[in-house]
PDB file of N, CA and C in Angstrom:
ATOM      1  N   UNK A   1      75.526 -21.282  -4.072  1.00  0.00           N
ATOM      2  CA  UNK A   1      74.960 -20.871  -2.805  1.00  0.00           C
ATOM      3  C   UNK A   1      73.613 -20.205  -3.064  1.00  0.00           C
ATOM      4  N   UNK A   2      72.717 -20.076  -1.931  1.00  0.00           N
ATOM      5  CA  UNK A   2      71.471 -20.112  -2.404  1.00  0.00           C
ATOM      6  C   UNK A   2      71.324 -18.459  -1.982  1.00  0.00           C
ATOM      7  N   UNK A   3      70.279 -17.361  -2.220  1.00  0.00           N
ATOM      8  CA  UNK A   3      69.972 -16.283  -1.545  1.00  0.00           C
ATOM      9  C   UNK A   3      69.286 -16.816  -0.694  1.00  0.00           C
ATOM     10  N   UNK A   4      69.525 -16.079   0.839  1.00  0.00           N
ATOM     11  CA  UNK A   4      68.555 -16.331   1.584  1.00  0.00           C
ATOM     12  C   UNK A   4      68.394 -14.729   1.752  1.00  0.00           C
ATOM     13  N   UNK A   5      66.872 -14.538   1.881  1.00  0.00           N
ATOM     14  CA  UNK A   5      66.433 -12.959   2.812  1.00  0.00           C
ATOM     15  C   UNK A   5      66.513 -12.828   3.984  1.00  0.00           C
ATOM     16  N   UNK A   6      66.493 -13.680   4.540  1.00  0.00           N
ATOM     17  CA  UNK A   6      66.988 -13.466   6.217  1.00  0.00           C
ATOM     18  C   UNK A   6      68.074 -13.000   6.063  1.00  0.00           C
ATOM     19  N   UNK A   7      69.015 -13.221   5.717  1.00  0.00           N
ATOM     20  CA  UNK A   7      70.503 -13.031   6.069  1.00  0.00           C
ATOM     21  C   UNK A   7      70.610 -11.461   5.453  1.00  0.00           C
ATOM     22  N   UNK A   8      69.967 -10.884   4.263  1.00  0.00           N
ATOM     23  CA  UNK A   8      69.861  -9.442   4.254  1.00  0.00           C
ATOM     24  C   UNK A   8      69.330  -8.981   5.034  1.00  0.00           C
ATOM     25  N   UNK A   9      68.333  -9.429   5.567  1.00  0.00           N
ATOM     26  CA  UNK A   9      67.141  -8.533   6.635  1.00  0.00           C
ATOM     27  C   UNK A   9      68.293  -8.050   7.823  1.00  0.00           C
ATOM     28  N   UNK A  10      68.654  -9.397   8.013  1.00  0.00           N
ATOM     29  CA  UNK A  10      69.614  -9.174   9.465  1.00  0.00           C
ATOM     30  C   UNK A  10      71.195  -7.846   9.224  1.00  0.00           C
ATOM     31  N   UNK A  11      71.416  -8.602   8.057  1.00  0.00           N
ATOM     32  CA  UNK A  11      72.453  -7.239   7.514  1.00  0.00           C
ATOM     33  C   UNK A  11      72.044  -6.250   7.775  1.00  0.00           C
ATOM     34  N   UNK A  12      71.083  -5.847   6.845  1.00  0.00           N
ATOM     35  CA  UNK A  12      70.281  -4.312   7.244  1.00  0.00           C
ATOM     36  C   UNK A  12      70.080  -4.163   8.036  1.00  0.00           C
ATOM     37  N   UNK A  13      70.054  -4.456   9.436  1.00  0.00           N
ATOM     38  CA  UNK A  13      69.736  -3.983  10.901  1.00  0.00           C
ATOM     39  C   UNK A  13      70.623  -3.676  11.166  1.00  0.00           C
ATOM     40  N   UNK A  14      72.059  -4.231  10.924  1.00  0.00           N
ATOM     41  CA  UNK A  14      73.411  -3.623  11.906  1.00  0.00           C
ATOM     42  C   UNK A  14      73.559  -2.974  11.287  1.00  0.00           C
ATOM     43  N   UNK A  15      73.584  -2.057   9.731  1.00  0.00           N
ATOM     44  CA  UNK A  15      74.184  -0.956   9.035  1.00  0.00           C
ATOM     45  C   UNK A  15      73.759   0.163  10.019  1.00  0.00           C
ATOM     46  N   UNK A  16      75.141   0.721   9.980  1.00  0.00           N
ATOM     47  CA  UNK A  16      75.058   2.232  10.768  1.00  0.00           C
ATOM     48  C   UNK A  16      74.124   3.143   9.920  1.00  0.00           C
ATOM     49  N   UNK A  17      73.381   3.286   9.959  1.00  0.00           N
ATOM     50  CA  UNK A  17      72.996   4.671   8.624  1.00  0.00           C
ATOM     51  C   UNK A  17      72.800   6.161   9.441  1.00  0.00           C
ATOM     52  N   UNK A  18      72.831   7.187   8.526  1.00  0.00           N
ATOM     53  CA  UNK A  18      72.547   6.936   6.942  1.00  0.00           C
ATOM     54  C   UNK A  18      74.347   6.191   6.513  1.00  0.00           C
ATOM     55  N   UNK A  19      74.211   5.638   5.043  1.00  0.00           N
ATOM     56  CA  UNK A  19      75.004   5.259   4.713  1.00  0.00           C
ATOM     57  C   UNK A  19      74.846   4.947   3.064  1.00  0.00           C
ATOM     58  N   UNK A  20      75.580   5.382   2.595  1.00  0.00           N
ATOM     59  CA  UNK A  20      76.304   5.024   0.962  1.00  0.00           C
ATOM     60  C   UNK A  20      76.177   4.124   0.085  1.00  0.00           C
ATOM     61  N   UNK A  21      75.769   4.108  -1.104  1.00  0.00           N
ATOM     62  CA  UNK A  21      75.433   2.422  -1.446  1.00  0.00           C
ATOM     63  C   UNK A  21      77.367   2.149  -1.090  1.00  0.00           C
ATOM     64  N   UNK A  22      78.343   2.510  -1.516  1.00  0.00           N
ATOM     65  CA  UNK A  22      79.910   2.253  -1.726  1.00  0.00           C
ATOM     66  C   UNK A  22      79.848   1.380  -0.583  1.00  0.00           C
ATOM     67  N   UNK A  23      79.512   2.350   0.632  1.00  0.00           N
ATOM     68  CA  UNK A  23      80.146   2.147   2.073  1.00  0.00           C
ATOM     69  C   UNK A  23      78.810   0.685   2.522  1.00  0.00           C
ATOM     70  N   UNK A  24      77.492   0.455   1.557  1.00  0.00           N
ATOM     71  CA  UNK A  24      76.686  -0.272   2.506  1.00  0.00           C
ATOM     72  C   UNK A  24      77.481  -1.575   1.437  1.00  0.00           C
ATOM     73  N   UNK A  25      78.209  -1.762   0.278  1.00  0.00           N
ATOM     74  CA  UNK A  25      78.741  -2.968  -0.269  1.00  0.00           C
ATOM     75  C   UNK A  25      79.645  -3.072   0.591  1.00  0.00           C
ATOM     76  N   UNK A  26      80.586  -2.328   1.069  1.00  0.00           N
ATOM     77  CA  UNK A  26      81.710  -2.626   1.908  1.00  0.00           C
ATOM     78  C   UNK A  26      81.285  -2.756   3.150  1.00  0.00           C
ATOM     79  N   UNK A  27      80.468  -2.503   3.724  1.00  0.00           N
ATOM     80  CA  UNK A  27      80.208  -2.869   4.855  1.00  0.00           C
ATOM     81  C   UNK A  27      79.317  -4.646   4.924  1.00  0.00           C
ATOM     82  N   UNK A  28      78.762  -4.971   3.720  1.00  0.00           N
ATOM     83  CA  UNK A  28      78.313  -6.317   3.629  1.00  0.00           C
ATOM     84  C   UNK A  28      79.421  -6.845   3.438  1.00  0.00           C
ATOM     85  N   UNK A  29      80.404  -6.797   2.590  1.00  0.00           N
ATOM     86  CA  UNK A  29      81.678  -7.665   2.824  1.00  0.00           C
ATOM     87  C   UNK A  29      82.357  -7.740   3.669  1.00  0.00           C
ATOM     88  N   UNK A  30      82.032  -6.500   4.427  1.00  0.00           N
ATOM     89  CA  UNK A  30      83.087  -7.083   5.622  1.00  0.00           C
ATOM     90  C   UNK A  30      82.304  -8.142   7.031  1.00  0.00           C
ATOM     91  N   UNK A  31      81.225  -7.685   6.554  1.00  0.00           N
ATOM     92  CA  UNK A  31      80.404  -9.148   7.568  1.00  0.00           C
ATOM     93  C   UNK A  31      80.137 -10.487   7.056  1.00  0.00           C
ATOM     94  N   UNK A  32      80.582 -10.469   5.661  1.00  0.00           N
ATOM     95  CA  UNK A  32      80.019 -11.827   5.117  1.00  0.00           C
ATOM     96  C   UNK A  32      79.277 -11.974   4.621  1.00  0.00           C
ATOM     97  N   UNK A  33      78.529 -10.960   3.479  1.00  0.00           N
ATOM     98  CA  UNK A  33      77.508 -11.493   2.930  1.00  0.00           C
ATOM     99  C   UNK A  33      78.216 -12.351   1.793  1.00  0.00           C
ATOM    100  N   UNK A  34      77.050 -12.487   1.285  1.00  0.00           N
ATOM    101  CA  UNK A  34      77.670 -13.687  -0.090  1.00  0.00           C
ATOM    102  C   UNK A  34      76.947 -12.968  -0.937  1.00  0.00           C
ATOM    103  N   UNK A  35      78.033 -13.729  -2.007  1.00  0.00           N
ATOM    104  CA  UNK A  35      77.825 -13.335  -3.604  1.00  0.00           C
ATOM    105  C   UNK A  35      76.535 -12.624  -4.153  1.00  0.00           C
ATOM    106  N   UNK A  36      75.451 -13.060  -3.279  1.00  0.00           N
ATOM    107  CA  UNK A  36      73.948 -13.027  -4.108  1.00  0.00           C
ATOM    108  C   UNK A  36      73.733 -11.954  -3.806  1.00  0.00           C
ATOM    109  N   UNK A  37      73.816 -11.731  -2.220  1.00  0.00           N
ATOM    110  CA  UNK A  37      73.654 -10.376  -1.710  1.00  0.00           C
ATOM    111  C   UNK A  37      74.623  -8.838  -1.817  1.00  0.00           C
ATOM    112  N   UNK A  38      75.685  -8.734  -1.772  1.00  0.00           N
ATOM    113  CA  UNK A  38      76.818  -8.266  -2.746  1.00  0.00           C
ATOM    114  C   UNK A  38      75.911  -7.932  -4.264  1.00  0.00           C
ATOM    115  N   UNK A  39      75.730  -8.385  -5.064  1.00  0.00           N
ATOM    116  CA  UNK A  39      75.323  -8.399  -6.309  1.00  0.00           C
ATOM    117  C   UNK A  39      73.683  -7.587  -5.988  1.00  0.00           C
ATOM    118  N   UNK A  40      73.031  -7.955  -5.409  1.00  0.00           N
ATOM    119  CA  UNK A  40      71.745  -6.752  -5.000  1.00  0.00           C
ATOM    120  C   UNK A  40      72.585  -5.733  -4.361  1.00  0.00           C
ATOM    121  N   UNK A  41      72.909  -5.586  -3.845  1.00  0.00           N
ATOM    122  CA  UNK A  41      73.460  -4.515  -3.511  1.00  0.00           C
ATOM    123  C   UNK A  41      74.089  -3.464  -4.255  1.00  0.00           C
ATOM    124  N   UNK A  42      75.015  -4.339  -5.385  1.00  0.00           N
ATOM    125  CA  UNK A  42      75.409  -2.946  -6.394  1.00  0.00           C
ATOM    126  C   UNK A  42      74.560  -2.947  -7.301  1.00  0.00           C
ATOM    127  N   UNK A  43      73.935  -3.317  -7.419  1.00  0.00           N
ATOM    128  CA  UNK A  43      72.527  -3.087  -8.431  1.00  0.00           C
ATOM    129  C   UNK A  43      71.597  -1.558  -7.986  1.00  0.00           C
ATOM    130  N   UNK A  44      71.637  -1.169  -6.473  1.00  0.00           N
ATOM    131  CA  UNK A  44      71.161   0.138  -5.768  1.00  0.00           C
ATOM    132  C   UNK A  44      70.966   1.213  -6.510  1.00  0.00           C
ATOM    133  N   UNK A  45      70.513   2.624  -6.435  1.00  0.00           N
ATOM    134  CA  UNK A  45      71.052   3.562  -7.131  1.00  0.00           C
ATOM    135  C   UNK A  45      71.939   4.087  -6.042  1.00  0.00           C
ATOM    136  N   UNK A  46      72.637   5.069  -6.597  1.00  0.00           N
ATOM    137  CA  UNK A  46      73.326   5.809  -6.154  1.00  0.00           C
ATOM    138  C   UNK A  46      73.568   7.056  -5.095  1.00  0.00           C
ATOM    139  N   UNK A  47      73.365   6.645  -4.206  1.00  0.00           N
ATOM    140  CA  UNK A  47      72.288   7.588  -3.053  1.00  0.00           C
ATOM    141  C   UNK A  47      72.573   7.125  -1.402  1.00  0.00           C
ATOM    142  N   UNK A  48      71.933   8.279  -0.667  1.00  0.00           N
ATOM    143  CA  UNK A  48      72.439   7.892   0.424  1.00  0.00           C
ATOM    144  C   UNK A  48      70.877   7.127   1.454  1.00  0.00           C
ATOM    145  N   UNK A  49      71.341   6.194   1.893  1.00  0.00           N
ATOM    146  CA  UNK A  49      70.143   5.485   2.705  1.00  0.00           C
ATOM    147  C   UNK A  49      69.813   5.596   3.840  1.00  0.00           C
ATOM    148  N   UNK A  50      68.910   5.962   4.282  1.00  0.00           N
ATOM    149  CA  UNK A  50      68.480   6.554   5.680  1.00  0.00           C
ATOM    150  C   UNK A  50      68.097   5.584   6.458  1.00  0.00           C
ATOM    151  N   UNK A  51      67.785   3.876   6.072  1.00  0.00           N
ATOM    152  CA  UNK A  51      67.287   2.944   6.884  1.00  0.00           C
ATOM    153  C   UNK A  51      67.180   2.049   6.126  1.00  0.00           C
ATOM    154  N   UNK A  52      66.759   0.555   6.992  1.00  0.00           N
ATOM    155  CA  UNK A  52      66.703  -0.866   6.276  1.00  0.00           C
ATOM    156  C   UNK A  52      66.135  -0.987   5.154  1.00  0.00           C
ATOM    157  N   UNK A  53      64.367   0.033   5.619  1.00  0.00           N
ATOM    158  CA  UNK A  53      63.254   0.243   4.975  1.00  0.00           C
ATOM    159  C   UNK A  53      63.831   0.973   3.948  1.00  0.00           C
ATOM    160  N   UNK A  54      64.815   1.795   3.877  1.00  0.00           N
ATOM    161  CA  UNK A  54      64.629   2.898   2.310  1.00  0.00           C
ATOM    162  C   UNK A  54      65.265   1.683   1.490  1.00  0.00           C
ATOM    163  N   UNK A  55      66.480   0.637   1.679  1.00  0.00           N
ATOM    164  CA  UNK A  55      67.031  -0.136   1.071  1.00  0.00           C
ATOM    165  C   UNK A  55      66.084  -1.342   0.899  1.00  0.00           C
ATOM    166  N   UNK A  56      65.309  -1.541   1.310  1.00  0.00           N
ATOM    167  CA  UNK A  56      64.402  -3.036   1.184  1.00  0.00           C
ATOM    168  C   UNK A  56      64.032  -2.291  -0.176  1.00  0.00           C
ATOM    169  N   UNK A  57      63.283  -1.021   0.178  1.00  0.00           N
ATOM    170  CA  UNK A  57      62.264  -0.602  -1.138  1.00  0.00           C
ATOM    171  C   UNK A  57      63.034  -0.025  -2.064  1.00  0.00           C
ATOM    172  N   UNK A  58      64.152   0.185  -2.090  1.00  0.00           N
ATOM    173  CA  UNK A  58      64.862   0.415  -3.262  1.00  0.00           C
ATOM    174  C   UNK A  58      65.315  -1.032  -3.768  1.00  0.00           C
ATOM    175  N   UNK A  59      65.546  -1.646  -3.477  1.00  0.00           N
ATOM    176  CA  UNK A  59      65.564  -2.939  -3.897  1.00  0.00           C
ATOM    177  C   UNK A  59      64.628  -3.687  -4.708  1.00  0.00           C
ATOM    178  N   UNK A  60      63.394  -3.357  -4.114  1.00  0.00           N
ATOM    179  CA  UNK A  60      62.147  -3.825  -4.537  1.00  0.00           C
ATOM    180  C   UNK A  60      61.570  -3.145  -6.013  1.00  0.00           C
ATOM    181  N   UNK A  61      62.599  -1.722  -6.293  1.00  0.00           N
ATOM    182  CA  UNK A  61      61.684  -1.190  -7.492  1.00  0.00           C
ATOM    183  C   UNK A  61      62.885  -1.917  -8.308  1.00  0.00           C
ATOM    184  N   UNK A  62      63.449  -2.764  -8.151  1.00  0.00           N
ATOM    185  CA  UNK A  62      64.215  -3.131  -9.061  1.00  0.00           C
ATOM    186  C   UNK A  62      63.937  -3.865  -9.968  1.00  0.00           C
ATOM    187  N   UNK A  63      62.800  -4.436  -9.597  1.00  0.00           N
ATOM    188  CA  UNK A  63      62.159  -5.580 -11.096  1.00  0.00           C
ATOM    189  C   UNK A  63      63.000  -7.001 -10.232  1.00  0.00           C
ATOM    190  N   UNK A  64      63.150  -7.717 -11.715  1.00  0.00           N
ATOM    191  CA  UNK A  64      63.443  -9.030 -11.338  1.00  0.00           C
ATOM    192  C   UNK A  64      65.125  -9.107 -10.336  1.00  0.00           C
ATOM    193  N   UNK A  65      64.312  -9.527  -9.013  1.00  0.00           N
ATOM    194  CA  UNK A  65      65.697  -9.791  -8.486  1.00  0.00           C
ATOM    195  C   UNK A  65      65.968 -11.696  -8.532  1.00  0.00           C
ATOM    196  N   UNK A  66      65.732 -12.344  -9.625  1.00  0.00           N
ATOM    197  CA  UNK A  66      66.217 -13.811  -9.409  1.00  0.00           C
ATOM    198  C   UNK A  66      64.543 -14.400  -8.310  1.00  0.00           C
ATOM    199  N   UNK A  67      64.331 -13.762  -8.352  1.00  0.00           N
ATOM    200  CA  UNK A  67      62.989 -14.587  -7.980  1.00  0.00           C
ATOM    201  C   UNK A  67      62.949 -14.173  -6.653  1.00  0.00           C
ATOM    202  N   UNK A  68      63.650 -13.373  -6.222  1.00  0.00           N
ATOM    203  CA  UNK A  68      63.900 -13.127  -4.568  1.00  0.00           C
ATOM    204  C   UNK A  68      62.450 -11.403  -4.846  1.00  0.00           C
ATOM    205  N   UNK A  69      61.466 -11.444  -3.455  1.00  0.00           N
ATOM    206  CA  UNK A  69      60.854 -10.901  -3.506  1.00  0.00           C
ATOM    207  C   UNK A  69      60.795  -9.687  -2.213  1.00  0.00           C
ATOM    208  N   UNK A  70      61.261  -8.995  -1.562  1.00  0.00           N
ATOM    209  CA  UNK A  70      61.753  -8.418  -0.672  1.00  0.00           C
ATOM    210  C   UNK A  70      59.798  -7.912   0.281  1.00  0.00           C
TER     211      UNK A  70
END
């Protein structure tokens, strides 16, 4: 299956925040993300997220995400 960024972008809009990396993996599984996205996700640090934006850019200092560029 392929990553798509849409399908995170859109995730990140319905997360209630602030919220947990724990609670923002469990909350992507319970909507369906897939494998690719799940897997960025526990890659996060450990911290609590105040918005889409704090998680896009924590994402982004991550270096190589598979070619995916946030």
């Amino acid at each position: 299956m392929n990553f798509d960024p849409g399908q995170l972008t859109q995730l990140l809009s319905r997360v209630p925040y602030p919220i947990g990396k724990a609670q923002l993996i469990q909350f992507a599984q319970q909507h369906g993300a897939n494998e690719q996205i799940i897997g960025l996700l526990q890659r996060l640090p450990e911290k609590t997220f105040n918005s889409s934006q704090e998680v896009q850019d924590s994402l982004g200092g991550l270096g190589n995400l598979g070619g995916f560029k946030l």
